[in-house]
N, C-alpha and C. Protein backbone atom coordinates (compact mmCIF):
# COMPACT_ATOMS: atom_id res chain seq x y z
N UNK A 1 2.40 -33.99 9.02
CA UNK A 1 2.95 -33.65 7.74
C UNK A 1 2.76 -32.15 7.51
N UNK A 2 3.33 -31.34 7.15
CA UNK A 2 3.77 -30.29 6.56
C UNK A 2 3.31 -29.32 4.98
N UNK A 3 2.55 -28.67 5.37
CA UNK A 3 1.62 -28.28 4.09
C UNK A 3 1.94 -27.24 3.46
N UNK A 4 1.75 -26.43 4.24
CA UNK A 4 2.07 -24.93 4.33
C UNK A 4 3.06 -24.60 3.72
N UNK A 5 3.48 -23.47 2.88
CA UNK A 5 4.69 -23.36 2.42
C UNK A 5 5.45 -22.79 3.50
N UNK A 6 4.55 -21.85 3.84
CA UNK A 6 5.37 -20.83 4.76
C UNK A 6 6.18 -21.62 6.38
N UNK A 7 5.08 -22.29 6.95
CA UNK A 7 5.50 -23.51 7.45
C UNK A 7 7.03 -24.86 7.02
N UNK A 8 6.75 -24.25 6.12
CA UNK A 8 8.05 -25.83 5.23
C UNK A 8 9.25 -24.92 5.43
N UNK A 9 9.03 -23.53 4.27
CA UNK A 9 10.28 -22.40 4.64
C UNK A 9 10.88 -22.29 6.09
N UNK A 10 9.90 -22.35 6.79
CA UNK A 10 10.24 -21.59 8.55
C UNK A 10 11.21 -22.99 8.94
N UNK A 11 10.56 -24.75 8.65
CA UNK A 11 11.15 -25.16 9.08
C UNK A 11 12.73 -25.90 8.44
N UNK A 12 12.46 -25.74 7.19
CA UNK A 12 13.88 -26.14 6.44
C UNK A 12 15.07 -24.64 7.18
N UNK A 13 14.19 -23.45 7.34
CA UNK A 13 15.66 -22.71 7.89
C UNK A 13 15.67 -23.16 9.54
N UNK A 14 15.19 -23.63 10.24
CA UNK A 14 15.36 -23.87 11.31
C UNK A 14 16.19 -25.30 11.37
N UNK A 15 16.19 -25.93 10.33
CA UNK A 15 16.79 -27.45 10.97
C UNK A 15 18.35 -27.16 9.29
N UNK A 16 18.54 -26.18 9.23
CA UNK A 16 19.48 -25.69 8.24
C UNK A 16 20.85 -25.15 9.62
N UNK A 17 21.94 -25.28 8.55
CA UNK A 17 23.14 -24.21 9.29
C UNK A 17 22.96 -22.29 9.10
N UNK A 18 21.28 -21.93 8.78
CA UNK A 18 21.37 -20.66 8.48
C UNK A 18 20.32 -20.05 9.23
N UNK A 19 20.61 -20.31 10.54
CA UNK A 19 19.66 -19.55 11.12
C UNK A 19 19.12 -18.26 11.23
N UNK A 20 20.91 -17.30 10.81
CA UNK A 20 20.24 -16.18 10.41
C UNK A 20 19.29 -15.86 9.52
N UNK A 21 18.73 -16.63 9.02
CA UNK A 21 17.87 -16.31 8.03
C UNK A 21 16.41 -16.00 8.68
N UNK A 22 16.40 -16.45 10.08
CA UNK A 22 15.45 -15.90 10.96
C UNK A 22 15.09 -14.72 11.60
N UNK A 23 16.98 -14.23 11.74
CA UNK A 23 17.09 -12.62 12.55
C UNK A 23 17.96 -13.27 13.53
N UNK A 24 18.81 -12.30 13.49
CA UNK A 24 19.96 -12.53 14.52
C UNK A 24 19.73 -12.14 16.10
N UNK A 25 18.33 -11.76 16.47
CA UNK A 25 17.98 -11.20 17.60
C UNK A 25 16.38 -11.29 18.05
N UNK A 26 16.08 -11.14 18.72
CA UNK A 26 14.38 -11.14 19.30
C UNK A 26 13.82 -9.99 18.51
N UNK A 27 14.44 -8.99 18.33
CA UNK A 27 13.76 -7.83 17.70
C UNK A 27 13.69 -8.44 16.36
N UNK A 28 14.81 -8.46 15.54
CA UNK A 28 14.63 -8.85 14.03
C UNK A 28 13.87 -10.09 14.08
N UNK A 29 13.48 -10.75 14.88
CA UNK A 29 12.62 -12.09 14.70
C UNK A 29 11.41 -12.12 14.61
N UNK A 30 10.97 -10.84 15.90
CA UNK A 30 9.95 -10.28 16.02
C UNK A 30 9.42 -9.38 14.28
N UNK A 31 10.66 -8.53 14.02
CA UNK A 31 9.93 -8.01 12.42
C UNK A 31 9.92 -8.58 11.58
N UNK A 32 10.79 -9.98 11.35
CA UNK A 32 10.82 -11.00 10.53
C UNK A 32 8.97 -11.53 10.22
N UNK A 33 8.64 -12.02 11.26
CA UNK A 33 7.49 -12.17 11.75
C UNK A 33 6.27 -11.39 11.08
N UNK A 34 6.38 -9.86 11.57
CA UNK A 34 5.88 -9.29 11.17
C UNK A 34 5.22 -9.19 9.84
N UNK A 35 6.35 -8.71 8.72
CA UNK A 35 6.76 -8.94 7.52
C UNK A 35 5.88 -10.31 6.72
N UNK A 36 6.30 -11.59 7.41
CA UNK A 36 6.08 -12.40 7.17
C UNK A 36 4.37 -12.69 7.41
N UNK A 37 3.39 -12.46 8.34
CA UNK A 37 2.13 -12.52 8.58
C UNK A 37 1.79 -11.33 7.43
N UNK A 38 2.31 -10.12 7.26
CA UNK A 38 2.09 -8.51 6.73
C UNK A 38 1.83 -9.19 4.94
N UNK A 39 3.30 -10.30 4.75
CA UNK A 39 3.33 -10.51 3.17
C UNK A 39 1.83 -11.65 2.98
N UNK A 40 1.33 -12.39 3.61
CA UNK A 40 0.61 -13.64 3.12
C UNK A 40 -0.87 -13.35 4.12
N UNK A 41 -1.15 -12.47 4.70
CA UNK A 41 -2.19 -12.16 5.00
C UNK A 41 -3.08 -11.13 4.28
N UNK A 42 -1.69 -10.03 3.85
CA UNK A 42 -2.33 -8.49 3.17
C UNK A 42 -2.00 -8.70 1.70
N UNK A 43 -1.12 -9.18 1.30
CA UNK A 43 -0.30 -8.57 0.08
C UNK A 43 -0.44 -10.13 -0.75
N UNK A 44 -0.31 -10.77 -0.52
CA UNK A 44 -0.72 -11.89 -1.09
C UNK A 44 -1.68 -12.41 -1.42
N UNK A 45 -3.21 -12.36 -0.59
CA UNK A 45 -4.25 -12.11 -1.44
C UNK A 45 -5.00 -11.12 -2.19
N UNK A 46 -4.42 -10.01 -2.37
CA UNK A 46 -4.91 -8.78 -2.84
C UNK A 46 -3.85 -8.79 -4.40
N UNK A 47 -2.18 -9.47 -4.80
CA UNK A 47 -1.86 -9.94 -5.42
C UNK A 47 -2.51 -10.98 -6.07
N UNK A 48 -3.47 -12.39 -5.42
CA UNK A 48 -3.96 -12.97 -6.84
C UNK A 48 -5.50 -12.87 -7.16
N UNK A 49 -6.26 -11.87 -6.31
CA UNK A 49 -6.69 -11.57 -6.91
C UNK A 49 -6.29 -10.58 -8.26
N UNK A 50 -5.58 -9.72 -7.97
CA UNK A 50 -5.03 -8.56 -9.51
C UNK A 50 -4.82 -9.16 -10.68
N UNK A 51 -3.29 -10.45 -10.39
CA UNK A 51 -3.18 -11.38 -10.95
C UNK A 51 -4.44 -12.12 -11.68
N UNK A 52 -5.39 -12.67 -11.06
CA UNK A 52 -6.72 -13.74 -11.01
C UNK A 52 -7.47 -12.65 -12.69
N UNK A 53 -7.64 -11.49 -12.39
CA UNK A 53 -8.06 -10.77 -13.23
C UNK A 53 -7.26 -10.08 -14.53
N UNK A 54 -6.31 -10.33 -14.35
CA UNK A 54 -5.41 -10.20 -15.51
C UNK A 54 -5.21 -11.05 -16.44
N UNK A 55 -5.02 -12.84 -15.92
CA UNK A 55 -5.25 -13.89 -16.59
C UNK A 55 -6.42 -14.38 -16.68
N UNK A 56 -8.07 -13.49 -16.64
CA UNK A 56 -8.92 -14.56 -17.12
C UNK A 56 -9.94 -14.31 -16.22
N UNK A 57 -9.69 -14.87 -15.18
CA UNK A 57 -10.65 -14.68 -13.99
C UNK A 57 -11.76 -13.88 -13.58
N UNK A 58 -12.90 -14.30 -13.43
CA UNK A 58 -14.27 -13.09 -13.42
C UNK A 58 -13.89 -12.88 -11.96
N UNK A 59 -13.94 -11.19 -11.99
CA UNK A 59 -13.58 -10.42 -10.73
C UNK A 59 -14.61 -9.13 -10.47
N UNK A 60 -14.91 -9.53 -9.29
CA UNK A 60 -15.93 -7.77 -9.73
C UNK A 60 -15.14 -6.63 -9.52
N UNK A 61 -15.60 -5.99 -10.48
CA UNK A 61 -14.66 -4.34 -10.61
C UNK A 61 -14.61 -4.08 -9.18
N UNK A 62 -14.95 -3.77 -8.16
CA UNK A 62 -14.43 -3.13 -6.61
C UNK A 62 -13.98 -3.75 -6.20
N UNK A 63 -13.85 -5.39 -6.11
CA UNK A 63 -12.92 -6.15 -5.39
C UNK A 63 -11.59 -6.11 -5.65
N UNK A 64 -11.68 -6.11 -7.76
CA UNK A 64 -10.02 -5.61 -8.02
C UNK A 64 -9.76 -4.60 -7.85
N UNK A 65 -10.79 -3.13 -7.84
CA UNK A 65 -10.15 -2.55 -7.49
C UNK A 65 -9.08 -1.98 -5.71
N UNK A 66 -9.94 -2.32 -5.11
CA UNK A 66 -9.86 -2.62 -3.77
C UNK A 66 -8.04 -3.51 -3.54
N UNK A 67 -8.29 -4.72 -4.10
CA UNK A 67 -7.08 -5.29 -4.40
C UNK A 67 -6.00 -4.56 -5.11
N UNK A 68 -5.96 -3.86 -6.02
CA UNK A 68 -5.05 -3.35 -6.67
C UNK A 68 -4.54 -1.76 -5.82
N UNK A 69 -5.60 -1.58 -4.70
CA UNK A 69 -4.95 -0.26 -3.91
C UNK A 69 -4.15 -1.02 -2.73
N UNK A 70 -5.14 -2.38 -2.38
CA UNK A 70 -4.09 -2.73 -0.97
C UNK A 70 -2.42 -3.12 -1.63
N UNK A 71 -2.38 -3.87 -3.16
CA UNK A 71 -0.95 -3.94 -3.62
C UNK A 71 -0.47 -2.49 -3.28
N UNK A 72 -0.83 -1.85 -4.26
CA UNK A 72 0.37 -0.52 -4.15
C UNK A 72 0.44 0.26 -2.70
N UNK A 73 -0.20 -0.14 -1.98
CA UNK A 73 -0.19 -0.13 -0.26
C UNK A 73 1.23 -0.67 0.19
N UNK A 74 0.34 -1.84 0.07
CA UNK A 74 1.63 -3.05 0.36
C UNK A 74 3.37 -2.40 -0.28
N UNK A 75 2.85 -2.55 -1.88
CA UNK A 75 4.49 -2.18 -2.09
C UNK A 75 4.57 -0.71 -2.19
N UNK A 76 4.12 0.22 -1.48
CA UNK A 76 4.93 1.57 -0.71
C UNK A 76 5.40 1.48 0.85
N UNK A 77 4.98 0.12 1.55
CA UNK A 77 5.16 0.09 2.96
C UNK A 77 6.36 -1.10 2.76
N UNK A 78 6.84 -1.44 1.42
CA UNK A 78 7.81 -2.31 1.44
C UNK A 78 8.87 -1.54 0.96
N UNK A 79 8.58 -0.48 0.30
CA UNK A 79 9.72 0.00 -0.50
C UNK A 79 10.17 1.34 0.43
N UNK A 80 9.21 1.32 1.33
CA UNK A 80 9.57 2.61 2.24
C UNK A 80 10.26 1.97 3.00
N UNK A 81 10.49 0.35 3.75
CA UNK A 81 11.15 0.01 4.32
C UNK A 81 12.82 -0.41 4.46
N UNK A 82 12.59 -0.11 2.45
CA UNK A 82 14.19 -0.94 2.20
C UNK A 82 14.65 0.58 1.64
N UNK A 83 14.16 1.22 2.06
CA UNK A 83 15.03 3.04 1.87
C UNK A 83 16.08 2.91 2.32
N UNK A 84 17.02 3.00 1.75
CA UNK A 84 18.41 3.35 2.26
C UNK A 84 18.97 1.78 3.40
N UNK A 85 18.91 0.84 2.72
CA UNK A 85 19.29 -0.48 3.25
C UNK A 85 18.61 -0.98 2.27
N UNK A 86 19.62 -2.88 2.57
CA UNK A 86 18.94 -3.95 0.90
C UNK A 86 18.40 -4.80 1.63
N UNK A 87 18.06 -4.93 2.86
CA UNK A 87 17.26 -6.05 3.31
C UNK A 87 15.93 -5.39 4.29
N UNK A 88 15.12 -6.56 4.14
CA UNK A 88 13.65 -6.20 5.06
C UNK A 88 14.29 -5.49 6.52
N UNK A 89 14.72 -6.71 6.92
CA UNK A 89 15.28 -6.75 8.19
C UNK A 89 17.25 -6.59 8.84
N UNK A 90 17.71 -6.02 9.72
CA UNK A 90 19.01 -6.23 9.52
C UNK A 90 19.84 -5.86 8.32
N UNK A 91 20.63 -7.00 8.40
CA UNK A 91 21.89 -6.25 7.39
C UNK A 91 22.13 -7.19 6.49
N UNK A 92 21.04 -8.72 6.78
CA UNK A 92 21.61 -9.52 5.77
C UNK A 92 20.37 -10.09 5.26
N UNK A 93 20.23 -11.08 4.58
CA UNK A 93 19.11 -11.80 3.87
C UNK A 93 18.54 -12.69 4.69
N UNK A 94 17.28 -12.43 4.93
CA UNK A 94 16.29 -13.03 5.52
C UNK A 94 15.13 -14.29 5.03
N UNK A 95 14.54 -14.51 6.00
CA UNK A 95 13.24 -15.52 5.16
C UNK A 95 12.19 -14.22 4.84
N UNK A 96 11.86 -13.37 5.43
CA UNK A 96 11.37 -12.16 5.22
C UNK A 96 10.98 -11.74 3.80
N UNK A 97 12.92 -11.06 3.35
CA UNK A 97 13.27 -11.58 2.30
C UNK A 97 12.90 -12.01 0.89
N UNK A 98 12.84 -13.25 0.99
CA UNK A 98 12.29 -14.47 0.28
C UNK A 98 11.39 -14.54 0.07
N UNK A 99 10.54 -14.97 1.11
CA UNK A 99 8.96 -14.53 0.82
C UNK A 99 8.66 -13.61 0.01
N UNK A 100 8.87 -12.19 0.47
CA UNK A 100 8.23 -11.22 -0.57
C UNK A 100 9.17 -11.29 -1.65
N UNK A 101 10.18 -11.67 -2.05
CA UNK A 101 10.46 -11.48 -3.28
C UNK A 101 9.63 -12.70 -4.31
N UNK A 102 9.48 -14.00 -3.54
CA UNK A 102 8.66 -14.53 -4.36
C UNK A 102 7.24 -14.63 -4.30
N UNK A 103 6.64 -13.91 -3.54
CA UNK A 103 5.35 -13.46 -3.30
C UNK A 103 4.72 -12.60 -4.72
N UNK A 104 6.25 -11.90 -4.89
CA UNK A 104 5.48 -10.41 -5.75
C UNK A 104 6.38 -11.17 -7.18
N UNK A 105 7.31 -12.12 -7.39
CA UNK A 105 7.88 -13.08 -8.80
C UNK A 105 6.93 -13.98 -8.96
N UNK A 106 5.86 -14.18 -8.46
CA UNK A 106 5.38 -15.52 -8.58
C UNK A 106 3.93 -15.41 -9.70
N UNK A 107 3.46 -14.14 -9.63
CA UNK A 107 2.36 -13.87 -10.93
C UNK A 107 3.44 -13.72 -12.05
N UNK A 108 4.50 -12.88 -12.36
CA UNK A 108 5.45 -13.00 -13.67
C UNK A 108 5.77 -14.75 -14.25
């Protein structure tokens, strides 16, 4: 059985008619990838913690702060990426994508 979100995502686009949503090539699959370990390893827990401390949560001051430098890390190495292009990867919409857009919608 199937737990994981990121796992569920990977496999609903794999058994879907949209495979591009993987990367149309070994390279874009490969940064898909990337992206994808980059959003839920770095940027996603350093997000609830920030989050965690905004709504409530006892946080010690260096951990948020710590957390709140790897975010704006995170989103200057995301926003440096979509310079002059609208997707992570390629030319079209990715799982990549997705992830981080609901990675960084999901505390709002």
């Amino acid at each position: 059985m199937l737990f994981d979100s990121l796992a569920i995502a990977k496999h609903l686009v794999r058994t879907s008619e949209k495979k591009e949503f993987l990367g149309s090539s070994h390279l874009e699959e490969a940064l898909i990838e990337m992206w994808l370990n980059t959003a839920f390893t770095q940027l996603k827990p350093a997000v609830d913690v920030v989050t965690g401390a905004i709504f409530g949560q006892s946080v010690f001051e260096d951990e948020y702060n710590a957390a709140v430098i790897q975010v704006k890390l995170m989103l200057f190495k995301i926003n440096s990426n979509l310079s002059g292009r609208k997707f992570m990867v390629g030319d079209q919409l990715t799982i990549a994508d997705v992830a981080l857009a609901g990675l960084l919608a999901h505390p709002l």
